[in-house]
N, C-alpha and C. Protein backbone atom coordinates (compact mmCIF):
# COMPACT_ATOMS: atom_id res chain seq x y z
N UNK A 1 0.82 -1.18 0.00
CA UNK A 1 0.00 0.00 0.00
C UNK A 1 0.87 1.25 0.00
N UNK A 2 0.60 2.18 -0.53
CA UNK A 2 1.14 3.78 -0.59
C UNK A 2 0.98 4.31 0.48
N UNK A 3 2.25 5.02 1.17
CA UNK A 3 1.67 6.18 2.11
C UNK A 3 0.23 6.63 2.22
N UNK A 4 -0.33 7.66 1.51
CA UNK A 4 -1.57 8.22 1.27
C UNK A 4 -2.52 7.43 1.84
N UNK A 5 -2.48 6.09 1.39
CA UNK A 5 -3.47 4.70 1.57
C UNK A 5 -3.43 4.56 3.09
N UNK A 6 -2.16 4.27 3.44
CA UNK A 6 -1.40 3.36 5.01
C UNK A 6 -1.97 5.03 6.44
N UNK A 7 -1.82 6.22 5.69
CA UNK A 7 -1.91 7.31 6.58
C UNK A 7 -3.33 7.35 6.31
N UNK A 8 -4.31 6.99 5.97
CA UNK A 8 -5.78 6.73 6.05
C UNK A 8 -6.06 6.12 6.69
N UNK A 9 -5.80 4.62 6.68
CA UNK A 9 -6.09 3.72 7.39
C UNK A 9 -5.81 3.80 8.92
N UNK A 10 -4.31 4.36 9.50
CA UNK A 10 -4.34 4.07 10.14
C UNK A 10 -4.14 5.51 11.43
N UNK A 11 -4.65 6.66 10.43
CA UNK A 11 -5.20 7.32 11.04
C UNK A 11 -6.50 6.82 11.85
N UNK A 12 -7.70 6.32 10.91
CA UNK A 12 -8.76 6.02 11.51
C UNK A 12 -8.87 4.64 12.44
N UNK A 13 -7.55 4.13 12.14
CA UNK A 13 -7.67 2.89 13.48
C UNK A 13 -6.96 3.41 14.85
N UNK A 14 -6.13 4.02 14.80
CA UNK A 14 -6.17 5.29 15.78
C UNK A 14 -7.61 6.01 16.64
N UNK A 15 -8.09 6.27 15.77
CA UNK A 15 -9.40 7.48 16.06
C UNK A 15 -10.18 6.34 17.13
N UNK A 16 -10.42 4.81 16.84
CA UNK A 16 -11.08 3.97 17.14
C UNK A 16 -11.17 3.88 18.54
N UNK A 17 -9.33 3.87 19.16
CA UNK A 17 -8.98 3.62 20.23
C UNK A 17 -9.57 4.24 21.41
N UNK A 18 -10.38 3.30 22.32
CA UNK A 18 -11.13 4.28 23.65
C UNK A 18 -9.94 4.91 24.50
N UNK A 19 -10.03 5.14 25.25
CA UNK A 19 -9.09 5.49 26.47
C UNK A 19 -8.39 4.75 27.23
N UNK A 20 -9.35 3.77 27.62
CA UNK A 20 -8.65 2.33 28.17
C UNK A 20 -7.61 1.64 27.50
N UNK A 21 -8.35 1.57 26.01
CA UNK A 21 -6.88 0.95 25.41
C UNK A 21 -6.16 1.75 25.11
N UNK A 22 -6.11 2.70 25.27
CA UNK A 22 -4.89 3.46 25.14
C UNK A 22 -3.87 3.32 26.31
N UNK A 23 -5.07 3.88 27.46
CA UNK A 23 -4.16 3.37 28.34
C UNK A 23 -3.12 2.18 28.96
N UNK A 24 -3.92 0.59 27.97
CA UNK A 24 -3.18 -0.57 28.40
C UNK A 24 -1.74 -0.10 27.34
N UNK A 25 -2.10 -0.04 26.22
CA UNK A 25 -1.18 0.27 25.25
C UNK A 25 -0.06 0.65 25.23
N UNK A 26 -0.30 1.84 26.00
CA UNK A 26 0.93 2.92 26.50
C UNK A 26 1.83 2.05 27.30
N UNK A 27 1.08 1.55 28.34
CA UNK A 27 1.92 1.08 29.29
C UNK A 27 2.77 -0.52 28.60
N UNK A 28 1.86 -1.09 27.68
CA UNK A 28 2.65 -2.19 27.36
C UNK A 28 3.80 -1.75 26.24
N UNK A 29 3.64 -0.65 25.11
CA UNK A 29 4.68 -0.48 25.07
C UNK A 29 6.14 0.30 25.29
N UNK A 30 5.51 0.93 26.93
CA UNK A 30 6.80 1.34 28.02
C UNK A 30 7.42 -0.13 28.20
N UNK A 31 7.11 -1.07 28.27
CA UNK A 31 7.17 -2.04 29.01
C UNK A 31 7.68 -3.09 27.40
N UNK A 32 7.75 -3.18 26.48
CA UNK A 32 8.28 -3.81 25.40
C UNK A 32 10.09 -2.25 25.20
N UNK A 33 9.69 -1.24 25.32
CA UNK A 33 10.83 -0.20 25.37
C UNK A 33 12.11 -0.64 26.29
N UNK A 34 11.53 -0.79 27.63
CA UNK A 34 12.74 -0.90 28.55
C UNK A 34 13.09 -2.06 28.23
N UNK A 35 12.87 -3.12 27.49
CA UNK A 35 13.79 -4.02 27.30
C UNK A 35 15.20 -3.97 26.08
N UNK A 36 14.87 -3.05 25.61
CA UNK A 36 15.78 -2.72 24.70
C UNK A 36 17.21 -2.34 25.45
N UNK A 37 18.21 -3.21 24.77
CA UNK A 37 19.53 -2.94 25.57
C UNK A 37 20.17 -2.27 24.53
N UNK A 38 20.43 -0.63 24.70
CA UNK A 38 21.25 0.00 23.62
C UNK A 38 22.56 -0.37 23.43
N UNK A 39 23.20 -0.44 22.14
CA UNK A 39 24.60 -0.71 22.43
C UNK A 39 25.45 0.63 22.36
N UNK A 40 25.31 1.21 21.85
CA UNK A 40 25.92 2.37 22.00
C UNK A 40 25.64 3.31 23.29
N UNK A 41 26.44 4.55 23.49
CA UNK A 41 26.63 5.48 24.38
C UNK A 41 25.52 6.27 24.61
N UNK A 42 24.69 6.35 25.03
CA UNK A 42 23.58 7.66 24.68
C UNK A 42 24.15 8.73 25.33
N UNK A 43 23.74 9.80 24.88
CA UNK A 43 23.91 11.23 26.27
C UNK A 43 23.16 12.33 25.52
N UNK A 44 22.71 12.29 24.39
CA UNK A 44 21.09 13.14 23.64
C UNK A 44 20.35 12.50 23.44
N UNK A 45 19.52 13.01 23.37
CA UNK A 45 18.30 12.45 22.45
C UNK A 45 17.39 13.67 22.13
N UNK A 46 16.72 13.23 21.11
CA UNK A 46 15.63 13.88 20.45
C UNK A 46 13.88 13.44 20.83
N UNK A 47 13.50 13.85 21.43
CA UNK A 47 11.76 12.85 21.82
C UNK A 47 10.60 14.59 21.17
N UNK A 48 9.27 13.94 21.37
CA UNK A 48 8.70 14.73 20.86
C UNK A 48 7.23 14.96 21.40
N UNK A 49 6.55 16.34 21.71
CA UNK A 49 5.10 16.11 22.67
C UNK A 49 4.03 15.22 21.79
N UNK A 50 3.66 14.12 21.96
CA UNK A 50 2.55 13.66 21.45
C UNK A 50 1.22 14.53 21.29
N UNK A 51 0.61 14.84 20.00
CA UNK A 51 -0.97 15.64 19.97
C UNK A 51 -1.84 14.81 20.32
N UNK A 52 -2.38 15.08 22.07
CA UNK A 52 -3.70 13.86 22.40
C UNK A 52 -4.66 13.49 21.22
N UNK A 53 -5.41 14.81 20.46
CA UNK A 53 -6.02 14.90 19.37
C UNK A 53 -5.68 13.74 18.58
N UNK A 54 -4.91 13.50 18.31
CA UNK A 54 -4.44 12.36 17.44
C UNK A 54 -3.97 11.10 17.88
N UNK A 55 -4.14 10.66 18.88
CA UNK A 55 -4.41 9.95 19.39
C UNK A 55 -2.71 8.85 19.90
N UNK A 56 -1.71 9.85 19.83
CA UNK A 56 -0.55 9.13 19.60
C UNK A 56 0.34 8.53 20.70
N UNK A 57 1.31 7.83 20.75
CA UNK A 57 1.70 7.04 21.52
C UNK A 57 2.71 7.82 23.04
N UNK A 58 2.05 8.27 24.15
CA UNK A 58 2.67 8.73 25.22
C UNK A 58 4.23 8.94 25.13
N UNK A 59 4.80 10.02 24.51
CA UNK A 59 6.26 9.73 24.82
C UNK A 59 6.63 10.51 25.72
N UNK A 60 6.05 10.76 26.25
CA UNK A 60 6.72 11.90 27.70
C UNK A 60 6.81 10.72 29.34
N UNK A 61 6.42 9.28 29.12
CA UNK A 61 6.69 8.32 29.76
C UNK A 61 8.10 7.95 29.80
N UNK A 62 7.40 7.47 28.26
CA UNK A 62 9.41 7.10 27.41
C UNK A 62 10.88 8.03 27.68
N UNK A 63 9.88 9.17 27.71
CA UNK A 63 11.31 9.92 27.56
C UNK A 63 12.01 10.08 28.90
N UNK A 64 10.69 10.29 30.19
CA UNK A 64 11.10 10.14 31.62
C UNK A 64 12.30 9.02 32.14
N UNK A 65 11.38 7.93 31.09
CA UNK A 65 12.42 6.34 31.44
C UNK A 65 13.52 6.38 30.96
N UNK A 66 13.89 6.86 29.88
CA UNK A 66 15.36 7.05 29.20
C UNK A 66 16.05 7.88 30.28
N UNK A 67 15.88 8.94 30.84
CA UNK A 67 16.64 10.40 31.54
C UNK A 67 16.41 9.36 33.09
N UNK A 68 15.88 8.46 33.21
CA UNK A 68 15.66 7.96 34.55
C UNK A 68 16.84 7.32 34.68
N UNK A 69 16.97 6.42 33.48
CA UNK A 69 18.11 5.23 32.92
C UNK A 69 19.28 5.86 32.57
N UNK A 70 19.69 6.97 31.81
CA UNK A 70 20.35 7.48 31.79
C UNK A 70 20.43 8.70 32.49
N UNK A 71 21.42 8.64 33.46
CA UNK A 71 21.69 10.24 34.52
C UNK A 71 22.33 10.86 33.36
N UNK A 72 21.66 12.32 33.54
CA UNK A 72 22.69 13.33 32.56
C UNK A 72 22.09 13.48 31.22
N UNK A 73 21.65 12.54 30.92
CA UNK A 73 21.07 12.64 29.68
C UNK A 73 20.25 14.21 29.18
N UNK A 74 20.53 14.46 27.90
CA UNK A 74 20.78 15.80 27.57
C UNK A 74 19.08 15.32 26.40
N UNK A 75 18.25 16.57 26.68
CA UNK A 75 16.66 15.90 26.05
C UNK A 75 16.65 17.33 25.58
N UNK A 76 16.42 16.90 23.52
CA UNK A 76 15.90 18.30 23.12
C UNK A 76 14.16 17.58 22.71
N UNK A 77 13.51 18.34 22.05
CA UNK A 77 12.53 18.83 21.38
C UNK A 77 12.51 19.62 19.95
N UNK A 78 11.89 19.28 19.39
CA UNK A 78 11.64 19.69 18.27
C UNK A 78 10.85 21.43 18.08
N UNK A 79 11.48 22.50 17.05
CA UNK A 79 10.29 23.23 16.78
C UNK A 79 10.35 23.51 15.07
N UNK A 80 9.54 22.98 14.88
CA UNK A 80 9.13 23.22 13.61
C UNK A 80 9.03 24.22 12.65
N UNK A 81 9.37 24.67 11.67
CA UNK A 81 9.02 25.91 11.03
C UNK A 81 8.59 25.41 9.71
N UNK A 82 7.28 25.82 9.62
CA UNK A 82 6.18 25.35 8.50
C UNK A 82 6.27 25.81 7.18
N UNK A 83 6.73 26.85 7.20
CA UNK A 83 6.77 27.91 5.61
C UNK A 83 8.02 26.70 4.85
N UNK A 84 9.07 26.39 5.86
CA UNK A 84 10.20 25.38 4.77
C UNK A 84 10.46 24.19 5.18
N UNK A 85 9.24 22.96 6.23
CA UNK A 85 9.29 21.95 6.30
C UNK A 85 10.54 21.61 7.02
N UNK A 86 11.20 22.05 7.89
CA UNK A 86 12.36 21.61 8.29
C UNK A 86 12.06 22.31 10.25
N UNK A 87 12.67 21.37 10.95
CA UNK A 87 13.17 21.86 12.03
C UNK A 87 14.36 21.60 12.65
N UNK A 88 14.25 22.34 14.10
CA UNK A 88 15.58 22.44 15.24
C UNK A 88 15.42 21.84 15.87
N UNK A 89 16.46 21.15 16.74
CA UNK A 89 16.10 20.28 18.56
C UNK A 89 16.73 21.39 19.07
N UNK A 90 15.52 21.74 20.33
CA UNK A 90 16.23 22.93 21.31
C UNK A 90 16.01 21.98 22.69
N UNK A 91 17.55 22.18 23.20
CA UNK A 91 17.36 21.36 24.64
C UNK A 91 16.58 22.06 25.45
N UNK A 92 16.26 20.93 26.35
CA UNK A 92 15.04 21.51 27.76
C UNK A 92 15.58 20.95 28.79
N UNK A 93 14.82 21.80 29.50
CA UNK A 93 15.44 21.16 31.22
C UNK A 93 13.83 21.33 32.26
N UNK A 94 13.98 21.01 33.20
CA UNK A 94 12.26 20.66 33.76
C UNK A 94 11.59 21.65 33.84
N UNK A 95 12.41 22.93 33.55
CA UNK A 95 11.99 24.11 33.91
C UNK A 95 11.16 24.85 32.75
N UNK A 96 11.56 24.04 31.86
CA UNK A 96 11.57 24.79 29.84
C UNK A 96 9.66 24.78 29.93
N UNK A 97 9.49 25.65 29.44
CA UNK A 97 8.09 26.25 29.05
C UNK A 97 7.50 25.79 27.79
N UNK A 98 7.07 25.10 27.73
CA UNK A 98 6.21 24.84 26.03
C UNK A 98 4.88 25.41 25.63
N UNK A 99 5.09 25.49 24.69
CA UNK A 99 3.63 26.31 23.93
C UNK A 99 3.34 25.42 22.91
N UNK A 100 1.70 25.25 22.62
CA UNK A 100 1.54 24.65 20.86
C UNK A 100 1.52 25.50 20.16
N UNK A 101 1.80 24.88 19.10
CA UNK A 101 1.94 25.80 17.69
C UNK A 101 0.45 25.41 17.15
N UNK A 102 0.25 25.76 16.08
CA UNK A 102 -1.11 26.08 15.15
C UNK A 102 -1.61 24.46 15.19
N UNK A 103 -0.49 23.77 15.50
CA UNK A 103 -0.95 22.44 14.74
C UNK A 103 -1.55 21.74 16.57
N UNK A 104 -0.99 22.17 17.45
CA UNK A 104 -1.37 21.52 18.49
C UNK A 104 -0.27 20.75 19.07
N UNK A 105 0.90 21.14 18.64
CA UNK A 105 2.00 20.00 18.70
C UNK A 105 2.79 21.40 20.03
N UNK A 106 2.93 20.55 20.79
CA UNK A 106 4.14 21.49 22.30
C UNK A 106 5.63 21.48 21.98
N UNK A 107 5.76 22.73 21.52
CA UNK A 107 6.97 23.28 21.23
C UNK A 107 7.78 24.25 22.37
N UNK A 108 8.94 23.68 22.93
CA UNK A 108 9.62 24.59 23.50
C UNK A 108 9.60 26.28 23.31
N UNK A 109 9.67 26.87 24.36
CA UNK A 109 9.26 28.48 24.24
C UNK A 109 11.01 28.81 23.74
N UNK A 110 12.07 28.59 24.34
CA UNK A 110 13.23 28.96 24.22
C UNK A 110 14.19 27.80 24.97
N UNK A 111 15.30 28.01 24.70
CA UNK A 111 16.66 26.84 25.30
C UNK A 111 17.83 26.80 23.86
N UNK A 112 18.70 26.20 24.32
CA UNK A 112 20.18 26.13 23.49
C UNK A 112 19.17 25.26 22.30
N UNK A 113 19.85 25.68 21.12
CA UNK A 113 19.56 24.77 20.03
C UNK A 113 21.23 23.82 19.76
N UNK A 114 20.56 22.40 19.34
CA UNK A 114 21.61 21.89 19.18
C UNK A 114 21.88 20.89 18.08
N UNK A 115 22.78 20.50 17.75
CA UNK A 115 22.83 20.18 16.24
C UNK A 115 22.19 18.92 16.18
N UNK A 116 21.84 18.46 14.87
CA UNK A 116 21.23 17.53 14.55
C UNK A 116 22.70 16.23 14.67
N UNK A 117 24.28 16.81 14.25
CA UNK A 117 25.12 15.51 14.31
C UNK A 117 25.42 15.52 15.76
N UNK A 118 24.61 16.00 16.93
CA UNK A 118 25.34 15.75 18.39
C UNK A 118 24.32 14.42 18.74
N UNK A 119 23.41 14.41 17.98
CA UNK A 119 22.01 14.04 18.83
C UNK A 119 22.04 11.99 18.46
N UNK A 120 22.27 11.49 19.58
CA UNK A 120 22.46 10.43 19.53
C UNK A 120 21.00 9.11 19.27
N UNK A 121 20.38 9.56 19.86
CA UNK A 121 18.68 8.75 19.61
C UNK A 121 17.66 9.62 19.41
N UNK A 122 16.65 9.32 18.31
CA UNK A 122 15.46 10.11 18.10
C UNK A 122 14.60 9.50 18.15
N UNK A 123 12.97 9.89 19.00
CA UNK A 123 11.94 9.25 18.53
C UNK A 123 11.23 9.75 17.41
N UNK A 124 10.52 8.90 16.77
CA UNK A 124 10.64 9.49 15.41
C UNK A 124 8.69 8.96 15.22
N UNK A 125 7.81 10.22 15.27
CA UNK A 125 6.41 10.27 15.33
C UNK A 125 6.07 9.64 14.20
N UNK A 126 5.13 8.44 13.90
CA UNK A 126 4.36 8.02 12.79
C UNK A 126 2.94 7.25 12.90
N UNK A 127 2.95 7.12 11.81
CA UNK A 127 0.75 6.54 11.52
C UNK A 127 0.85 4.90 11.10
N UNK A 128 2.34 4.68 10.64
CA UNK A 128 2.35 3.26 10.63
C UNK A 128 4.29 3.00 10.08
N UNK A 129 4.26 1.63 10.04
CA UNK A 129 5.65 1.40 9.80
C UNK A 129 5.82 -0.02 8.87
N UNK A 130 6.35 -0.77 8.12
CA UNK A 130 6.58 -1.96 7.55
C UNK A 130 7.94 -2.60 8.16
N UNK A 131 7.81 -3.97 7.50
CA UNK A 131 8.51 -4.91 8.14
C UNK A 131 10.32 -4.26 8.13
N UNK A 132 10.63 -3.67 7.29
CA UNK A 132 11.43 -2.92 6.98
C UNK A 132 12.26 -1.66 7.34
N UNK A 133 11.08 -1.29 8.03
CA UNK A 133 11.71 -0.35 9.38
C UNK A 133 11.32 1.23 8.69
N UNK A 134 10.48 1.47 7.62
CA UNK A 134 10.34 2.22 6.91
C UNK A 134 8.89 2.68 7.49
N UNK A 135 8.69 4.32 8.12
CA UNK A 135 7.51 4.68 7.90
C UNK A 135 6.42 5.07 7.33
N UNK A 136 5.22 6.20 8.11
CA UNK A 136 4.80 6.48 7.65
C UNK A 136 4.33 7.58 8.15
N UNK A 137 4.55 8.87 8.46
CA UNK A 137 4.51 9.99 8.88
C UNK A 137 3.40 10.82 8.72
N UNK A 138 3.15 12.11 8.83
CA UNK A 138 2.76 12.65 8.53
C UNK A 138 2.35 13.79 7.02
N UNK A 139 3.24 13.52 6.42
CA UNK A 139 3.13 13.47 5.07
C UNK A 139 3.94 14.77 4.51
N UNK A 140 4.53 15.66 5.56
CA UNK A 140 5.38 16.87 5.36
C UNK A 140 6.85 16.58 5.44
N UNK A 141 7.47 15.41 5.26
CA UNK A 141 9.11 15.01 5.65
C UNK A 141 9.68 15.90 6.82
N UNK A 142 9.29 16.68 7.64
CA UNK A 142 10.31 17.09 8.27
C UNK A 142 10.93 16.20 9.05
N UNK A 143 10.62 15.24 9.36
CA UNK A 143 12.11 14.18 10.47
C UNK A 143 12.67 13.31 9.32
N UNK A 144 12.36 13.17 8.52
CA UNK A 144 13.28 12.64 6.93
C UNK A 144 14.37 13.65 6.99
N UNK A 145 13.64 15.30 6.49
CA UNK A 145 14.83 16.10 6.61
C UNK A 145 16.10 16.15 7.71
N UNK A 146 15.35 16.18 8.95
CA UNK A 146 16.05 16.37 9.93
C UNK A 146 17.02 14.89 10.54
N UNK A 147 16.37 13.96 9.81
CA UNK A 147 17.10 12.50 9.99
C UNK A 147 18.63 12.79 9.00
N UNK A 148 18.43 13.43 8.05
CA UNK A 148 19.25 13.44 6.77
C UNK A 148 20.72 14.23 7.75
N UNK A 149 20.02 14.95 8.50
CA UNK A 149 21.27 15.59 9.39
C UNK A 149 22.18 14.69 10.36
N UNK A 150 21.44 14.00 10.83
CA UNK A 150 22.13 13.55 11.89
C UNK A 150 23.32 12.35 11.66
N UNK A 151 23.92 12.02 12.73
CA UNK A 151 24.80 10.67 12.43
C UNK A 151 24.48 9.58 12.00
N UNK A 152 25.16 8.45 10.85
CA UNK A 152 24.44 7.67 10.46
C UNK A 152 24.35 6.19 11.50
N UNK A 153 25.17 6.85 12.84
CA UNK A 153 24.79 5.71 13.85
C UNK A 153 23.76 6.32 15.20
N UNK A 154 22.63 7.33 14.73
CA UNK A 154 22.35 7.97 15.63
C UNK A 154 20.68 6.50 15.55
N UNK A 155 20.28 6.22 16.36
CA UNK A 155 19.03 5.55 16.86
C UNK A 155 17.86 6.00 16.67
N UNK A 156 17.16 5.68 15.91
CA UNK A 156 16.13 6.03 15.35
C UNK A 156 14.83 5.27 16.11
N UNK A 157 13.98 5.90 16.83
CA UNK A 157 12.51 5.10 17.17
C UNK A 157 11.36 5.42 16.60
N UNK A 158 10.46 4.15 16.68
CA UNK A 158 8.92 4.76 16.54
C UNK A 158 8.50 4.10 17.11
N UNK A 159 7.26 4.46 17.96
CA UNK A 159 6.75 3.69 18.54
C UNK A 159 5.20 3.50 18.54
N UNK A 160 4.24 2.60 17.51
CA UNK A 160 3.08 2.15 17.43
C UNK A 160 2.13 1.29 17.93
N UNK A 161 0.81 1.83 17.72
CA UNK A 161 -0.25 0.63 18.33
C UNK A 161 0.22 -0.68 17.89
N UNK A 162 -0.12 -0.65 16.53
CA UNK A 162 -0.13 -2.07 16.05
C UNK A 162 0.92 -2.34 15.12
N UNK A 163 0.94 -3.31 14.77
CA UNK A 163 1.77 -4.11 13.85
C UNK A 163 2.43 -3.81 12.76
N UNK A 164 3.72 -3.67 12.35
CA UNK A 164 3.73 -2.95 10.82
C UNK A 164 3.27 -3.61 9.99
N UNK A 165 3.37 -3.34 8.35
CA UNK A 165 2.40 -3.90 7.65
C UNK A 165 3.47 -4.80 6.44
N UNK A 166 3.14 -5.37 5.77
CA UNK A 166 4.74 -5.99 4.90
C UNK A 166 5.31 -4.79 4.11
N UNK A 167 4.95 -3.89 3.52
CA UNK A 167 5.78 -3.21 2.59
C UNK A 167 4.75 -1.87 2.87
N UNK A 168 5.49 -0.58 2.35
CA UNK A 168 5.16 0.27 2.11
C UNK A 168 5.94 0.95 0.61
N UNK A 169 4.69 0.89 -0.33
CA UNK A 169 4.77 0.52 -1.56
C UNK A 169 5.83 2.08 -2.22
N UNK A 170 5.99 3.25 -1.85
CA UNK A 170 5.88 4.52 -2.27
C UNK A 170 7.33 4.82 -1.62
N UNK A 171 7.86 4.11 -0.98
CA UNK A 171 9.58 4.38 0.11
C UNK A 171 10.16 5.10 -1.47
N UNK A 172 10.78 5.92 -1.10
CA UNK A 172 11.77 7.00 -2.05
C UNK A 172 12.98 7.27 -0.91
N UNK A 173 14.15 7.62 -2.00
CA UNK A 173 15.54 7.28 -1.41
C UNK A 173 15.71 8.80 -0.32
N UNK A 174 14.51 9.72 -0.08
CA UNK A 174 14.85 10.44 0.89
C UNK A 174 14.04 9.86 2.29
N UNK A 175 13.70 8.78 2.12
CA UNK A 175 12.96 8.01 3.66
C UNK A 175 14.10 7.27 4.37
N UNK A 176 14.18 8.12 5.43
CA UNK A 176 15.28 6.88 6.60
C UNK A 176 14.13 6.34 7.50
N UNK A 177 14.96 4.50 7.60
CA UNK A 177 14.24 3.78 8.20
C UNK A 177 14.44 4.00 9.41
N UNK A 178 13.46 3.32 10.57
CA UNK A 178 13.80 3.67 11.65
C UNK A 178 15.33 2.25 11.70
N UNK A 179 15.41 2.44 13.31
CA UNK A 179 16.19 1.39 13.81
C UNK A 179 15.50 0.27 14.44
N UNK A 180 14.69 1.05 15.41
CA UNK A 180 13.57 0.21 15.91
C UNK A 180 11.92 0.06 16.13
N UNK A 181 10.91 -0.28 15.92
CA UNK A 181 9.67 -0.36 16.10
C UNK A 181 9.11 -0.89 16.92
N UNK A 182 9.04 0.26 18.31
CA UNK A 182 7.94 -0.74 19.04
C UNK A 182 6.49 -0.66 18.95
N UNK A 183 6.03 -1.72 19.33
CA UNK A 183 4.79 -2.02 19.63
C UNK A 183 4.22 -3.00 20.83
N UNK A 184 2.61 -2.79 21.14
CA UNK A 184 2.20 -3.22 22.53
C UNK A 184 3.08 -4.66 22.81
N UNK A 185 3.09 -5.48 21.60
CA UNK A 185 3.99 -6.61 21.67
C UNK A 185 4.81 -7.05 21.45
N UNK A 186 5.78 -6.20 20.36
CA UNK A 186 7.03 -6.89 20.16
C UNK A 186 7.74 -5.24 19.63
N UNK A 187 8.92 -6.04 19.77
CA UNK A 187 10.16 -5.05 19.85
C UNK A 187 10.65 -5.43 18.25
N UNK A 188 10.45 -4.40 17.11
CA UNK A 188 11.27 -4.94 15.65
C UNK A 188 12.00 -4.34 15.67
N UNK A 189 13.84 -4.60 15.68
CA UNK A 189 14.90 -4.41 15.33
C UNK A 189 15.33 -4.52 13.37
N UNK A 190 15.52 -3.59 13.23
CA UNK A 190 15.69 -3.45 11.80
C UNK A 190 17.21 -2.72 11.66
């Protein structure tokens, strides 16, 4: 299936989800996450505010558990700028102030911006993923773009309800795959 197709679908199997299962969801895949044994060094990362509206996967859990697991750990955020599809990670600290933007998405008010080659793991927001490790986003590339920056050993996540699907028919050579895909039940390493 094509993007266009896969971000239909699973927009509206999204929409489906009551509260409850969201709530088991979340927690099962905190709980498929912490088993992941990184091999590399972390000391950034990139995570991002989930839009309740859209029904997406809690990462302000995830991101607690990483900075829990890792002392020191250095946590930016994303802010977007819409007119040219591209954004910044500006670090935060517990203190950092967020605002939404137009879209509903919580963007840091101010903090250090920092480069895309420092940033060692990203979670990386999507509507679905294939066996392949290849998403399916929101349909504006900005974390394609902003993937294109970073190191090519930097950790890439997504983390979904359900299952990826076998192929996603439309992949073009500016899509980076993730690294890993979780879901309520299994952990895909790609």
């Amino acid at each position: 299936m094509t993007k266009s197709e896969l971000r239909q679908i699973f927009k509206s199997r999204r929409s489906q989800l009551s509260s409850q299962e969201m709530l088991k969801t979340n927690d099962l895949i905190l709980i498929r996450f912490q088993q992941i044994a990184f091999d590399a060094d972390i000391s950034t990362m990139l995570s991002y505010s989930p839009v309740k509206g859209l029904k997406e996967v809690d990462t302000h859990t995830l991101t607690d558990f990483l900075a829990f697991r890792i002392p020191g750990l250095t946590v930016a955020y994303p802010v977007a700028d819409f007119a040219t599809h591209t954004m910044k990670a500006i670090v935060v600290s517990e203190d950092s102030a967020f605002e939404e933007n137009k879209y509903g998405i919580a963007e840091p008010i101010d903090g250090t911006l920092i480069d895309p080659g420092e940033i060692d793991l990203v979670f990386v927001p999507m509507l679905a993923f294939d066996q392949k490790g290849y998403r399916v986003g929101y349909g504006k590339g900005f974390y394609d773009r902003f993937l294109a920056d970073c190191r090519e050993d930097c950790i890439r996540i997504g983390f979904s309800f359900f299952d990826p699907v076998p192929a996603i028919s439309d992949i073009n050579q500016f899509d980076v795959p993730l690294n890993y895909g979780v879901t309520p039940d299994v952990v895909y390493e790609f």
